[in-house]
Protein backbone atom coordinates (compact mmCIF):
# COMPACT_ATOMS: atom_id res chain seq x y z
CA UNK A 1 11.98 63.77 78.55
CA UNK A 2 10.50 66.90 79.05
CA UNK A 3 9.26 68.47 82.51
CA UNK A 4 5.27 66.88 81.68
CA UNK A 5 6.24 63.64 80.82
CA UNK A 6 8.71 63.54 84.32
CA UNK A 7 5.83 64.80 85.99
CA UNK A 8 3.51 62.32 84.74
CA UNK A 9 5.45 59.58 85.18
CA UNK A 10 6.34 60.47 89.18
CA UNK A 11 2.53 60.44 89.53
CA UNK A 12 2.37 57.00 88.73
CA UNK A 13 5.04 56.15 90.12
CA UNK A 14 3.87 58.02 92.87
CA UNK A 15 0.32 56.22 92.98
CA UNK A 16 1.65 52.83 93.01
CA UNK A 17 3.76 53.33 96.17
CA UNK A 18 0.63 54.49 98.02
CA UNK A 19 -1.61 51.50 97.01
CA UNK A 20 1.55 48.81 98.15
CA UNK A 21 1.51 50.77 101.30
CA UNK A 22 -2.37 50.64 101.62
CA UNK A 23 -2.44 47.25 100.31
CA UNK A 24 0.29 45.70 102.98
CA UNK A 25 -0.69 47.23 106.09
CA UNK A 26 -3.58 48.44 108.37
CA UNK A 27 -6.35 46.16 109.34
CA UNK A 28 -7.66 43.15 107.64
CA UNK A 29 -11.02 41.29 108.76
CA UNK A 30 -12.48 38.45 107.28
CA UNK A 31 -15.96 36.88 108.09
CA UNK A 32 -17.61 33.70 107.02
CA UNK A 33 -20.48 31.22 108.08
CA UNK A 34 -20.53 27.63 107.45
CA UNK A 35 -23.87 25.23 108.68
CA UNK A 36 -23.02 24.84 112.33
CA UNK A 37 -20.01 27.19 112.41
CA UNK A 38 -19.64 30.91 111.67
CA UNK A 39 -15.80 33.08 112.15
CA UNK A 40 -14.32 36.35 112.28
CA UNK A 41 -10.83 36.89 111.76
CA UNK A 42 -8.85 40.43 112.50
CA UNK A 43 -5.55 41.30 111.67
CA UNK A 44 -3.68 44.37 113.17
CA UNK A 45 -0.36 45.40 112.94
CA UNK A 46 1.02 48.05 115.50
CA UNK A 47 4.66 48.92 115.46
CA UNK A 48 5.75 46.00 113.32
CA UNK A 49 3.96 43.23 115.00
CA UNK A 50 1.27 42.03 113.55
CA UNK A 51 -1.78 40.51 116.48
CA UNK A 52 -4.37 38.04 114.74
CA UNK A 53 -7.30 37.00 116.29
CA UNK A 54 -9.74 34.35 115.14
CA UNK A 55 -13.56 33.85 117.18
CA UNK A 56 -15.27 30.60 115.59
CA UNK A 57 -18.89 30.87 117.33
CA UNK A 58 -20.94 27.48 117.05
CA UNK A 59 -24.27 28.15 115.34
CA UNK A 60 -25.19 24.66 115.23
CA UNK A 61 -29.05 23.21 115.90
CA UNK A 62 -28.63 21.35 119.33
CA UNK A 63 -26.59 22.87 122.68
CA UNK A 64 -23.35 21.23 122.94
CA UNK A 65 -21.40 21.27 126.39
CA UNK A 66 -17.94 22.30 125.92
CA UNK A 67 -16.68 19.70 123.93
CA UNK A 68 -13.00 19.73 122.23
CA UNK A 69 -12.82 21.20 119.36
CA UNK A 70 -10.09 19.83 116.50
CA UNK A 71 -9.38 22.89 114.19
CA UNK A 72 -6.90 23.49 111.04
CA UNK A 73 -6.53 26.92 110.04
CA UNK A 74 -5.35 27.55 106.55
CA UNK A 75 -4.52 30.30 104.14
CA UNK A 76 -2.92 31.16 101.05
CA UNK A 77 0.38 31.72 100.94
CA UNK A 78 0.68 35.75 100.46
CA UNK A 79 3.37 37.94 98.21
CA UNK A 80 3.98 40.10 101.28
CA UNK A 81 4.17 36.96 104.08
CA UNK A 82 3.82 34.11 105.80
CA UNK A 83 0.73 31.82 105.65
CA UNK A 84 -1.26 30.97 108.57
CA UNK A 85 -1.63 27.47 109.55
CA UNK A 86 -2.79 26.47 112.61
CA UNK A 87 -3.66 23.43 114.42
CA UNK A 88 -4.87 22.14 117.48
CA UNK A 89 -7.88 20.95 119.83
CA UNK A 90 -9.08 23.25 121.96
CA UNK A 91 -13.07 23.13 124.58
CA UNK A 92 -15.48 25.16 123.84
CA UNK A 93 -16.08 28.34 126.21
CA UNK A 94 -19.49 29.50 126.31
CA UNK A 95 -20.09 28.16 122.28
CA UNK A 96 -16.48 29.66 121.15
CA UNK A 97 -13.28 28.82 120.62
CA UNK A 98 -10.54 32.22 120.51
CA UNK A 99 -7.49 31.55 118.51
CA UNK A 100 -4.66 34.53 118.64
CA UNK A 101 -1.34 34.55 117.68
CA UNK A 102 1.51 37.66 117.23
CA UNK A 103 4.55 37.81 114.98
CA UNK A 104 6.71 40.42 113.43
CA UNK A 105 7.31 39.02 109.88
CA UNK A 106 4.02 37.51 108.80
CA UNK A 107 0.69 39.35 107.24
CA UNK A 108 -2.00 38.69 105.34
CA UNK A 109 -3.29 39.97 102.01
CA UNK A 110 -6.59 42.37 101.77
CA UNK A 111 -7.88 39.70 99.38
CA UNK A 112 -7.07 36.27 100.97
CA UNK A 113 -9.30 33.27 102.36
CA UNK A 114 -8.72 31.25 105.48
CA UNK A 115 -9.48 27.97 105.75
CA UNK A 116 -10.85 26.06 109.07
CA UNK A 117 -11.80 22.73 109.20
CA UNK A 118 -13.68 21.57 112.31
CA UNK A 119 -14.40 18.74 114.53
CA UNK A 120 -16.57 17.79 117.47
CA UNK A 121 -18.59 15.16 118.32
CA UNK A 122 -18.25 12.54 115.42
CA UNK A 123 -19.04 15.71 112.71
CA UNK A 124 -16.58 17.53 110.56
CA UNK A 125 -17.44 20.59 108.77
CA UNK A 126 -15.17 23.39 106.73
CA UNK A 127 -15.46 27.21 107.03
CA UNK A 128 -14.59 29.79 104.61
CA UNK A 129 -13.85 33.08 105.80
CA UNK A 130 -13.57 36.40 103.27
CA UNK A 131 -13.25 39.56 102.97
C-alpha cells in the first residue's frame, strides 16, 4: 500500500468515526400531533447522563378539567441503547402532562419514533412523534 492509498483509506476511516460520534450523541427532539393530542420529546446528554423530557399538550375540541391521564410510551429498540417504555396515569396540569426521566446507559437514535397511547375520559387515541 502506498502512502495515497493509506491516506485515503484513514479518511474514511476517519469520516466514519465522526458520523458514529455525531450520530450517538448531542440532542435529539422529536415532535408529533395526533387529533386531540400533540408532543415534544428532547433528549440531552451532559456528562454521560442522558435527561429526557416528554410535554403531551391536549389540543382536543372541548375544555377538560384535569382529568387522569393513562399513557404508554414506546420506542424502538436502538443499536446504541435502551428503549423507552413508559407507563403510567398521571392529571392533567393546565392541559399537559410532563414526563422526564435520567439514566446513564440509555439513548435514543437521530432517526427513531416514539409511541404514546392515551387515555381520558372513555377516549383512546395514539401519537406519533418524529424527527
Amino acid at each position: 500500500m502506498n502512502k495515497k492509498e493509506g491516506l485515503v483509506i484513514s479518511l474514511i476511516l476517519l469520516s466514519f468515526a465522526s458520523l458514529f460520534i455525531w450520530y450517538s450523541s448531542g440532542s435529539k427532539s422529536l415532535t408529533g400531533q395526533s387529533k386531540s393530542w400533540s408532543g415534544h420529546y428532547v433528549g440531552d446528554e451532559e456528562n454521560g447522563t442522558m435527561f429526557r423530557e416528554l410535554i403531551l399538550t391536549y389540543t382536543g375540541d372541548s375544555v377538560i378539567d384535569a382529568p387522569p391521564v393513562t399513557y404508554t410510551v414506546d420506542t424502538e429498540s436502538t443499536w446504541g441503547g435502551k428503549e423507552i417504555h413508559w407507563k403510567g396515569t398521571k392529571r392533567l396540569s393546565g392541559q399537559q402532562l410532563y414526563l422526564e426521566s435520567k439514566c446513564n446507559d440509555c439513548r435514543i437514535a437521530l432517526k427513531s419514533e416514539m409511541t404514546v397511547t392515551l387515555e381520558w375520559e372513555g377516549k383512546k387515541e395514539k401519537l406519533v412523534l418524529s424527527k
